[in-house]
N, C-alpha and C. Protein backbone atom coordinates (compact mmCIF):
# COMPACT_ATOMS: atom_id res chain seq x y z
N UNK A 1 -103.15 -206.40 58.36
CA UNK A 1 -101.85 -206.32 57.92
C UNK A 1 -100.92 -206.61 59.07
N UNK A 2 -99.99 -207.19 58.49
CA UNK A 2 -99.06 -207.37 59.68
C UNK A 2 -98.21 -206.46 59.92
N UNK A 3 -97.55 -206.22 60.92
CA UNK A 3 -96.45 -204.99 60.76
C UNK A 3 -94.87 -206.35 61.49
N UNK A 4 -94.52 -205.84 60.32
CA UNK A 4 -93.28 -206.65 60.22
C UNK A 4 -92.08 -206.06 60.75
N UNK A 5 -91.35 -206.37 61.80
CA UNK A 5 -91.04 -204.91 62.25
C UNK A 5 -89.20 -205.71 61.73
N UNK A 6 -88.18 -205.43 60.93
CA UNK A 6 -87.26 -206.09 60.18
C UNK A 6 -86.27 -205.41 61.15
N UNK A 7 -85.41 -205.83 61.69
CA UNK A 7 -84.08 -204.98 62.42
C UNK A 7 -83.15 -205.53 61.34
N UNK A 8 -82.38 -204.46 61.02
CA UNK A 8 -81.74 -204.45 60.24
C UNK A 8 -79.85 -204.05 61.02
N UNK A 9 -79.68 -205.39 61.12
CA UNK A 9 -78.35 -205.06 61.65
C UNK A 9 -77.62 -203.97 61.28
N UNK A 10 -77.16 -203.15 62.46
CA UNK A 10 -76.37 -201.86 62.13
C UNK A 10 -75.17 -202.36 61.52
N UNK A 11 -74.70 -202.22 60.68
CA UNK A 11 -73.27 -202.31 60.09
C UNK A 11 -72.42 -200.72 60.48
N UNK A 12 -71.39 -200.72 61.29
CA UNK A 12 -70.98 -199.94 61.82
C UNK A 12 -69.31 -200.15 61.10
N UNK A 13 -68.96 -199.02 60.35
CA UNK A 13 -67.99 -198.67 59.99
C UNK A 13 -66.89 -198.04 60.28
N UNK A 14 -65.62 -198.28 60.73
CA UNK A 14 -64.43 -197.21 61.26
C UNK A 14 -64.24 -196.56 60.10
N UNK A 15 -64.75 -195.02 60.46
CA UNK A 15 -63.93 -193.99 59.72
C UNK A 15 -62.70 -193.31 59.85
N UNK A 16 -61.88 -193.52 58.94
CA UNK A 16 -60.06 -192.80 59.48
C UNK A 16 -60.34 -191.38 58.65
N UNK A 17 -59.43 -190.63 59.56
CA UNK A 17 -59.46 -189.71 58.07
C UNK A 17 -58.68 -188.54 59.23
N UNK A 18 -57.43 -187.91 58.05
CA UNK A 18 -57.06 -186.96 58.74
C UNK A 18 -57.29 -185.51 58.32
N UNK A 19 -56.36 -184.61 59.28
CA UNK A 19 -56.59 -183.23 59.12
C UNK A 19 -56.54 -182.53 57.38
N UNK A 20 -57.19 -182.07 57.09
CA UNK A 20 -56.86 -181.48 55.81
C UNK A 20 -55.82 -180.08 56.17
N UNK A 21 -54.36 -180.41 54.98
CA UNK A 21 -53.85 -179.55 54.88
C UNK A 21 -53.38 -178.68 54.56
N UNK A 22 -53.34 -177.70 54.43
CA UNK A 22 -52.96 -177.01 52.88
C UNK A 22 -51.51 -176.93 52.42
N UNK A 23 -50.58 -176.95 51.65
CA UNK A 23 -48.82 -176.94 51.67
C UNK A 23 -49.00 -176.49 50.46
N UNK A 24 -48.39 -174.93 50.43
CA UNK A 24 -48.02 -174.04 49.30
C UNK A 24 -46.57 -174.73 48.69
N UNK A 25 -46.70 -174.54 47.62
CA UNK A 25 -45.47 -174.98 46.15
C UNK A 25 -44.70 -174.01 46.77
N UNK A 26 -44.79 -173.03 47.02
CA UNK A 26 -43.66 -172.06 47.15
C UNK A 26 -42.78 -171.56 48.07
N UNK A 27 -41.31 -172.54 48.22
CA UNK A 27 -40.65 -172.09 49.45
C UNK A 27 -40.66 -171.00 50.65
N UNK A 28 -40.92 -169.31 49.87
CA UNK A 28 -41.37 -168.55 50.21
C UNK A 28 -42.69 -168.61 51.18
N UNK A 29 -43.75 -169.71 51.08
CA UNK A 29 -44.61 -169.52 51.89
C UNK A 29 -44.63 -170.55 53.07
N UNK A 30 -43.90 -171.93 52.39
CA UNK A 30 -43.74 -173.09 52.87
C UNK A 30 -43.07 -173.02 54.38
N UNK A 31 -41.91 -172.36 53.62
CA UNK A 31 -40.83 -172.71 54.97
C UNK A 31 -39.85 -174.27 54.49
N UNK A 32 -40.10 -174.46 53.76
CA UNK A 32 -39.38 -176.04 53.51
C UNK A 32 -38.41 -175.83 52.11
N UNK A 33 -37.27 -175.56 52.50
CA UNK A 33 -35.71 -175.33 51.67
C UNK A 33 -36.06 -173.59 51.38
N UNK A 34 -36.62 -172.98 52.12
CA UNK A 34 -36.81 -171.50 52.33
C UNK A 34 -35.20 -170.87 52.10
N UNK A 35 -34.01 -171.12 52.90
CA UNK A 35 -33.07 -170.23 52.63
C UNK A 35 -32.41 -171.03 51.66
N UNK A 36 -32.43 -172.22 50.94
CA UNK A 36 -32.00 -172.12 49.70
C UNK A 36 -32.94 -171.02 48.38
N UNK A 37 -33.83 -170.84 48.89
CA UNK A 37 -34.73 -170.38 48.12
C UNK A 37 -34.57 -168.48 47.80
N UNK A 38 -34.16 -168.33 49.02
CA UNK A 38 -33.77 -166.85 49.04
C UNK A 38 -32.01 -166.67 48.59
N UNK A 39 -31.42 -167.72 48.95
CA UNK A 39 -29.99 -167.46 48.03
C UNK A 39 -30.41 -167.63 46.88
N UNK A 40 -30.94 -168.41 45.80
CA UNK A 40 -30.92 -168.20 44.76
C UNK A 40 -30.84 -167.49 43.97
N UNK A 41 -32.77 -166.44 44.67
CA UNK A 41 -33.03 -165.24 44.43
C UNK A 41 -32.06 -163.72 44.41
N UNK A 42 -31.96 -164.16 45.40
CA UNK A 42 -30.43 -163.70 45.81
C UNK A 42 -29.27 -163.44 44.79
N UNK A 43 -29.04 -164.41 44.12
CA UNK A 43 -27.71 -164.63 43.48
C UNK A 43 -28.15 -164.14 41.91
N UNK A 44 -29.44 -164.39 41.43
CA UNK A 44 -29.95 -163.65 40.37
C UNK A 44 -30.20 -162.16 40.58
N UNK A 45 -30.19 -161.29 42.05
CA UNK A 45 -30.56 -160.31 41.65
C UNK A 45 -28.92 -160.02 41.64
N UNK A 46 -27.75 -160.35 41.66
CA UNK A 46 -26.67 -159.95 41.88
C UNK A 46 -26.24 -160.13 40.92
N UNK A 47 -26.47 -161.32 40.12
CA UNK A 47 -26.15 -161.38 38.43
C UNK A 47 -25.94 -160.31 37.68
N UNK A 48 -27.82 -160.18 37.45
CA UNK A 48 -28.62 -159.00 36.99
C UNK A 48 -28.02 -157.26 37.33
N UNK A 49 -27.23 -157.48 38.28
CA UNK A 49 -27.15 -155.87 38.80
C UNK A 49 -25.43 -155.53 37.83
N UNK A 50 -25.00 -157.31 37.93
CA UNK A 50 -23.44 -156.89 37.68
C UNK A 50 -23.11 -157.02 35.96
N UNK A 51 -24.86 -157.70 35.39
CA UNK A 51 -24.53 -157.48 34.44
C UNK A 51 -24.90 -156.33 33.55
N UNK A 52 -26.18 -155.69 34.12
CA UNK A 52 -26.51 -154.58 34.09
C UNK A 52 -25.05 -153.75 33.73
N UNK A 53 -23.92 -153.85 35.20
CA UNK A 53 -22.85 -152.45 35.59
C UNK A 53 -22.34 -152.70 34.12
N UNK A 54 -21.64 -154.23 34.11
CA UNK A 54 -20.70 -154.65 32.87
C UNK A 54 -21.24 -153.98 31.93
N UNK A 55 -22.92 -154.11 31.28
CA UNK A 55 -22.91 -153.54 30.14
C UNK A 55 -22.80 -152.10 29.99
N UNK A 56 -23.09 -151.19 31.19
CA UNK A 56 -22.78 -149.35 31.17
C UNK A 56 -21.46 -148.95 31.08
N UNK A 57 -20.29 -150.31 31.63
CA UNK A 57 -19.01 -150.18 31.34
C UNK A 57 -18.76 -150.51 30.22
N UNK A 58 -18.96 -151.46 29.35
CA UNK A 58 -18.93 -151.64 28.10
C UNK A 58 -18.91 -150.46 26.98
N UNK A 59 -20.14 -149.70 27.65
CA UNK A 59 -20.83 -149.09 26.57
C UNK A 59 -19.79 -147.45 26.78
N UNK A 60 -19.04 -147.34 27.99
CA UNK A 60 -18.76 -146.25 28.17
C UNK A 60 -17.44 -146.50 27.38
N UNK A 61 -16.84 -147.71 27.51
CA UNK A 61 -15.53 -148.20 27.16
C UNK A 61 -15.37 -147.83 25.43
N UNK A 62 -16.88 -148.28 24.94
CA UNK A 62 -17.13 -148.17 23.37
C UNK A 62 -16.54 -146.91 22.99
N UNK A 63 -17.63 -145.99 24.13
CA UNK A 63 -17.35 -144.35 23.32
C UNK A 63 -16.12 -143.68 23.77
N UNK A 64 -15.52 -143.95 24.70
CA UNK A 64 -14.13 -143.52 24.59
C UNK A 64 -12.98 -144.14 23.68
N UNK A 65 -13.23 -145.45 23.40
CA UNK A 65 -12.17 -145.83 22.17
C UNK A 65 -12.72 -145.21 20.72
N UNK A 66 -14.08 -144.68 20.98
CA UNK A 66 -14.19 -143.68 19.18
C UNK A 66 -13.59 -142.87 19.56
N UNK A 67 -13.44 -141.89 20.66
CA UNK A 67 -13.08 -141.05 20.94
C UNK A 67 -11.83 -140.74 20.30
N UNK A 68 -11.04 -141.50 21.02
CA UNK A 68 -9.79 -141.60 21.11
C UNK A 68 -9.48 -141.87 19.57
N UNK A 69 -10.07 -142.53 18.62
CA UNK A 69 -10.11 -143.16 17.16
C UNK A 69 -9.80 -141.92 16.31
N UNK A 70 -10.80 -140.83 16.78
CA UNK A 70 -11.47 -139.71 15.55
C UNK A 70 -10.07 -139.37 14.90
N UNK A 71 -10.03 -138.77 13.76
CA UNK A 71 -8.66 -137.99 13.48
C UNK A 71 -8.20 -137.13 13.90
N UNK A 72 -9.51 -136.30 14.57
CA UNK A 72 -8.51 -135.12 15.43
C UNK A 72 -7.80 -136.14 16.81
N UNK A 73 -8.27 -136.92 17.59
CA UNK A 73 -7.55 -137.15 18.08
C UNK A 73 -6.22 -137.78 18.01
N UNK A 74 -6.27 -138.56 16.92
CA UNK A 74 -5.23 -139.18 16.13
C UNK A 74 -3.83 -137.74 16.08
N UNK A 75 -4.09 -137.05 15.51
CA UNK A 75 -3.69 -135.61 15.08
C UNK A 75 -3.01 -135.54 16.69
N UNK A 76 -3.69 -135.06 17.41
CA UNK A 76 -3.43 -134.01 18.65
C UNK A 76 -2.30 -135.58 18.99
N UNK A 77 -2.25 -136.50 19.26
CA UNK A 77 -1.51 -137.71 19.86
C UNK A 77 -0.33 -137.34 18.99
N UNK A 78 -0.24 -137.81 17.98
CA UNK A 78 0.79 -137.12 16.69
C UNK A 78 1.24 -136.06 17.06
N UNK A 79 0.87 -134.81 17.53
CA UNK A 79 1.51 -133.30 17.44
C UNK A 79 2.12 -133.82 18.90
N UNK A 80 1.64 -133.79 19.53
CA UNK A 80 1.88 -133.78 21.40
C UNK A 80 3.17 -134.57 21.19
N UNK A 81 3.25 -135.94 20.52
CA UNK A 81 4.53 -136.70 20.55
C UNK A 81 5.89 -136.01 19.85
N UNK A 82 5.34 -135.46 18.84
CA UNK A 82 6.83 -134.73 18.61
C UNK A 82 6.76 -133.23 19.06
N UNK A 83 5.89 -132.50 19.50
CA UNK A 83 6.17 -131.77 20.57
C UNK A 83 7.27 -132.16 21.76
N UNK A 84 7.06 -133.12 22.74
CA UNK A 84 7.64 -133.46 23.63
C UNK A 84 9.21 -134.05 23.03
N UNK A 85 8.83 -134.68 21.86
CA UNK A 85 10.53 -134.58 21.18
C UNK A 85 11.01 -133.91 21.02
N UNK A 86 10.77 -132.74 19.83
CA UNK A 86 12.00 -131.55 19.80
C UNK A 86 11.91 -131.20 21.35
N UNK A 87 10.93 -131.05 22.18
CA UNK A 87 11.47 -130.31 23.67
C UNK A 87 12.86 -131.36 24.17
N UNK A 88 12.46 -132.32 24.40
CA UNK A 88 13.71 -132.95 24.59
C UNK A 88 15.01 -132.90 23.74
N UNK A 89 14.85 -132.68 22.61
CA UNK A 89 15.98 -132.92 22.01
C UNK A 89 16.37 -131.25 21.89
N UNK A 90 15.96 -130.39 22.02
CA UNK A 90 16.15 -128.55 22.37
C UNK A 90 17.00 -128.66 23.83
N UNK A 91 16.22 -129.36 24.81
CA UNK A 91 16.82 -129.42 26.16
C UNK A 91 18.37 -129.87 26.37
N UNK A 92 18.14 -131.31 25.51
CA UNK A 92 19.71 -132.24 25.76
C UNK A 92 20.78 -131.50 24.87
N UNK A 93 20.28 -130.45 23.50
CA UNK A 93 21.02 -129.57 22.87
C UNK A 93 21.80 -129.05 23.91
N UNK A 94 20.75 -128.07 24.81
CA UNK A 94 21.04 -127.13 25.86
C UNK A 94 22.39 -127.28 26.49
N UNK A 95 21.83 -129.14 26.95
CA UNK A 95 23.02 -129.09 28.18
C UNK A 95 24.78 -129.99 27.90
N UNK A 96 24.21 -130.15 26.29
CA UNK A 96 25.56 -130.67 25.71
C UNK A 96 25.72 -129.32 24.82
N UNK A 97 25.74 -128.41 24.62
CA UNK A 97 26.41 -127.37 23.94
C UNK A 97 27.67 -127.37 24.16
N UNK A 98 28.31 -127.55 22.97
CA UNK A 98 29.92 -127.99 23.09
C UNK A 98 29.92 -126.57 22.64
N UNK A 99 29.40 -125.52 22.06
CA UNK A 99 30.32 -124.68 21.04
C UNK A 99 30.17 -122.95 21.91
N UNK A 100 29.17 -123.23 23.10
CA UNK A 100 28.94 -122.76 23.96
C UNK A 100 28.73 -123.24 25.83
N UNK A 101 30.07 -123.77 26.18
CA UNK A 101 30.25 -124.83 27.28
C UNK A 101 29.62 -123.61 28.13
N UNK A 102 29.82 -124.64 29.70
CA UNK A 102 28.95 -123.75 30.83
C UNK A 102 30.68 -124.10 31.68
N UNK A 103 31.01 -123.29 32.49
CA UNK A 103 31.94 -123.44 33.24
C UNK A 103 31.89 -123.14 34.65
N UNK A 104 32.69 -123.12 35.80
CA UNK A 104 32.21 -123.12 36.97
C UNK A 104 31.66 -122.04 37.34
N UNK A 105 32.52 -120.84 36.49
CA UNK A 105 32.10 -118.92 37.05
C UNK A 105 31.30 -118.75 35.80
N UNK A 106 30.60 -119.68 34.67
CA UNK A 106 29.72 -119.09 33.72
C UNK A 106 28.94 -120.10 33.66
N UNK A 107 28.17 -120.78 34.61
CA UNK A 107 26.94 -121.87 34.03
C UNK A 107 26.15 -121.88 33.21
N UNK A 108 25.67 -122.82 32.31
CA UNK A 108 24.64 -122.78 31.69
C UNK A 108 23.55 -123.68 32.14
N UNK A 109 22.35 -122.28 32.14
CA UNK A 109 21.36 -123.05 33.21
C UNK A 109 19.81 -122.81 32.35
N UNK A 110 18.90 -123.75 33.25
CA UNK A 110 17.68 -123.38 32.26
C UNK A 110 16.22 -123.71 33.02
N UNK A 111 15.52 -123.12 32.90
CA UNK A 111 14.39 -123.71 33.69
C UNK A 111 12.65 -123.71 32.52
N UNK A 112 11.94 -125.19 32.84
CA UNK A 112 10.78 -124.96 32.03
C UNK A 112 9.76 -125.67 33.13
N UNK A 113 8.75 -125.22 32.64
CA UNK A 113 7.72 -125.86 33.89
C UNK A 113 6.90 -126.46 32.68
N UNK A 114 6.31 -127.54 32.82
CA UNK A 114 5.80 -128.75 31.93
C UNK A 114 4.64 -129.71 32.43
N UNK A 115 3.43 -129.26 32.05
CA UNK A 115 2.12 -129.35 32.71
C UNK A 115 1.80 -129.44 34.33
N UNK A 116 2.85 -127.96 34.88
CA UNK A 116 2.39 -127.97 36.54
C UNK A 116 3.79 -128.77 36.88
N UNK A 117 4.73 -129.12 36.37
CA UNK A 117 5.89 -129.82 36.88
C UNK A 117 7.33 -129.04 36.67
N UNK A 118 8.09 -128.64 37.14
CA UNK A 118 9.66 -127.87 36.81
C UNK A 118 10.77 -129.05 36.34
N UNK A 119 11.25 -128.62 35.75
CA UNK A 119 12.58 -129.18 34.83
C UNK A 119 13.59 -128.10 35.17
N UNK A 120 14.79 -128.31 36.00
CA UNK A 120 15.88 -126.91 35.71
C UNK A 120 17.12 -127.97 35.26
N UNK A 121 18.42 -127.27 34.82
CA UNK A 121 18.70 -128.00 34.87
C UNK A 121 20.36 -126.46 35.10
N UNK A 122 21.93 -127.57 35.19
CA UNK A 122 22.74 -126.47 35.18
C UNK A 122 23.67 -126.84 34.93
N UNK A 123 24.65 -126.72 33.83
CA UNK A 123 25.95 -127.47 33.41
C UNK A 123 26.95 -126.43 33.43
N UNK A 124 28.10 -127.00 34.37
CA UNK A 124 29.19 -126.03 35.08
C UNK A 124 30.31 -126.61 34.51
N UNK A 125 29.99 -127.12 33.35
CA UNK A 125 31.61 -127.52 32.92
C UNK A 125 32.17 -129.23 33.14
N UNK A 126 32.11 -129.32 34.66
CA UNK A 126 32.52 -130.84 35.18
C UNK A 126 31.01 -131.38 34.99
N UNK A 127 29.97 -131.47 35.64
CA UNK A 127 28.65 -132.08 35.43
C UNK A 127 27.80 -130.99 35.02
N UNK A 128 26.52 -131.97 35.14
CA UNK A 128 25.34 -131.41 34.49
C UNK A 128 23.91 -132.20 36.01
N UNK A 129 23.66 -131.23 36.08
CA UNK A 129 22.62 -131.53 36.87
C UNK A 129 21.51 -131.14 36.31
N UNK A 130 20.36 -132.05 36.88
CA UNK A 130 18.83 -132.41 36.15
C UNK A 130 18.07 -132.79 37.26
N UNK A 131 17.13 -131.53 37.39
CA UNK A 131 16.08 -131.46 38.24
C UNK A 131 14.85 -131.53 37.68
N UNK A 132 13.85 -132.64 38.27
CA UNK A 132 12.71 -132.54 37.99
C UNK A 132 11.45 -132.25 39.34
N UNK A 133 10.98 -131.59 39.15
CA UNK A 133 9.87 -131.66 40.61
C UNK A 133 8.93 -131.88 40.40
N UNK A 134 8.02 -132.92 41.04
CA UNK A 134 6.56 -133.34 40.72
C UNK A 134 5.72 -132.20 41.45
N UNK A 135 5.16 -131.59 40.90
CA UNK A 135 3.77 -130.38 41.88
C UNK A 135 2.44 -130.82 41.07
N UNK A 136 1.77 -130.80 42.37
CA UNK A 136 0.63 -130.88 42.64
C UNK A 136 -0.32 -129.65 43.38
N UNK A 137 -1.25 -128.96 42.43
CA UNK A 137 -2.33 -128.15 43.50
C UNK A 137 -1.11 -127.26 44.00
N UNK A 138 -0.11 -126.42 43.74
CA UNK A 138 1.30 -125.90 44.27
C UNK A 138 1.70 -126.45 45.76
N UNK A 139 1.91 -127.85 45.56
CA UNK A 139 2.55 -128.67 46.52
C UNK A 139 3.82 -129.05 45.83
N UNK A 140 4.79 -129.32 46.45
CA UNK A 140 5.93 -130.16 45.62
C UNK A 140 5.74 -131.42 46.42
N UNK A 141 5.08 -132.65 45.79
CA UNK A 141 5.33 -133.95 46.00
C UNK A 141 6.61 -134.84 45.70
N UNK A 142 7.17 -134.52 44.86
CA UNK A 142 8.77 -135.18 44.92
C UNK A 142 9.70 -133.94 43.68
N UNK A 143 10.74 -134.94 44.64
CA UNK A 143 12.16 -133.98 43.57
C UNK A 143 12.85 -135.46 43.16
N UNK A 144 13.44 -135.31 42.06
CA UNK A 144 14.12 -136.12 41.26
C UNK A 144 15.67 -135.36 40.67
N UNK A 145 16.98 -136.22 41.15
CA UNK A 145 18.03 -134.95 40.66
C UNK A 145 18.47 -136.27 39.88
N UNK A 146 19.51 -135.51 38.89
CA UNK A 146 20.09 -136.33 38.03
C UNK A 146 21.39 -135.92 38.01
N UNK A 147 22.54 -136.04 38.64
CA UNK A 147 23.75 -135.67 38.11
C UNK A 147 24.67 -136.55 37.04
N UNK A 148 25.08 -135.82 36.03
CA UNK A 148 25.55 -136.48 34.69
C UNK A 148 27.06 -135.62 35.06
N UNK A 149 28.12 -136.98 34.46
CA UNK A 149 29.91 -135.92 34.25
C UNK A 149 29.35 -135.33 32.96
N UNK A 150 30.08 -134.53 32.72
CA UNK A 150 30.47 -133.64 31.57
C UNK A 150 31.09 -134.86 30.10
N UNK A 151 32.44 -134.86 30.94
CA UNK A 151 33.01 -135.88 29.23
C UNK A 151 32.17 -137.45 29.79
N UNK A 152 31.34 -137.30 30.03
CA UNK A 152 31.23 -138.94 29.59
C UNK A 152 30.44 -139.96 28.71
N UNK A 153 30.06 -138.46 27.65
CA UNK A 153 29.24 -138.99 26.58
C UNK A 153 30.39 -139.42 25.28
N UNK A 154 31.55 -139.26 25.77
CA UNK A 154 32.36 -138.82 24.31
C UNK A 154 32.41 -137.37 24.11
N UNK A 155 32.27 -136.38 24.53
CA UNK A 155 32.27 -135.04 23.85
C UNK A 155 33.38 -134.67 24.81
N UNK A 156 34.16 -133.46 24.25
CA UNK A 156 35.21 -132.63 25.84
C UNK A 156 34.38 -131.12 24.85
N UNK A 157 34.64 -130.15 26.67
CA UNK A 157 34.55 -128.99 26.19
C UNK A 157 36.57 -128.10 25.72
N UNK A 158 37.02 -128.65 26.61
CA UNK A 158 38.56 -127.47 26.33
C UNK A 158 39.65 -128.57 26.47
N UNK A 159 39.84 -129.36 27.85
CA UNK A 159 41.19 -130.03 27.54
C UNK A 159 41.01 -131.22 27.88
N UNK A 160 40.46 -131.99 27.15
CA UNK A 160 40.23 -133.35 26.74
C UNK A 160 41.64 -134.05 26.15
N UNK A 161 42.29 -133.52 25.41
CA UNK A 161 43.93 -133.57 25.00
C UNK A 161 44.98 -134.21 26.23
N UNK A 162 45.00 -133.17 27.46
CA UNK A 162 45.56 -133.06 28.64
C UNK A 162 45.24 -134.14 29.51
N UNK A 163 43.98 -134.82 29.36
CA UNK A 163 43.77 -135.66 30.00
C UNK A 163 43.41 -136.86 30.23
């Protein structure tokens, strides 16, 4: 037998080939548009929180307008308003009393205190003075005076004639 000995030209090939890499989808791991990625997040959890608040305000807003709806409250709004009317219109009686004037040596004077606040007031004939004091916690935070003439609504007490 023969021994055939065949060389078989090497065929020698360039292999390229690069690094394998791995690149996560997710900004968070990437690093690539990362702080757009956290404002977003960002801006949804701020949504979420404010729409969250809006709806506990909503809902608080709801039950105070039943509140306010019921008939008793209806009622108590009703009484309280003409409460504070006849008081006013008892008061301005007070200090226009023509059929009982206030004069300089006989004033007519009056004092009411009105949820923690004073009202006096003192009509001497020529004017009428009107005090209000704002209190707080028994602080006096402001005074308010009002001086009014006597005839200058149209009314006289004695010699309106004379003058």
């Amino acid at each position: 037998m023969k021994n055939f000995l065949i060389l078989v030209p090497l065929l020698t090939y360039e292999l390229v080939a690069t690094e394998l890499v791995h690149k996560f989808g997710s900004p968070s791991f990437s690093g690539i548009n990362q702080s757009a990625h956290y404002l977003t997040i960002d801006e949804q959890e701020r949504t979420r929180k404010a729409e969250l608040a809006q709806k506990a305000q909503d809902a608080l807003d709801e039950a105070q307008r039943e509140a306010d709806n019921t008939t008793l409250a209806k009622f108590l709004r009703n009484l309280e308003s003409r409460i504070y009317s006849t008081l006013a219109k008892d008061i301005s009686e007070s200090l226009f009393d023509y059929n009982n004037p206030g004069t300089l040596e006989n004033p007519v004077t009056g004092e009411i205190w009105l949820e923690g606040n004073r009202i006096t007031w003192t009509n001497n004939g020529v004017s009428i003075t009107l005090v209000v004091e704002e209190w707080l916690d028994g602080v006096l935070i402001s005074t308010t005076t009002i001086e009014i003439p006597v005839g200058a609504f149209g009314g006289c007490f004695s010699d309106c004639a004379t003058g």
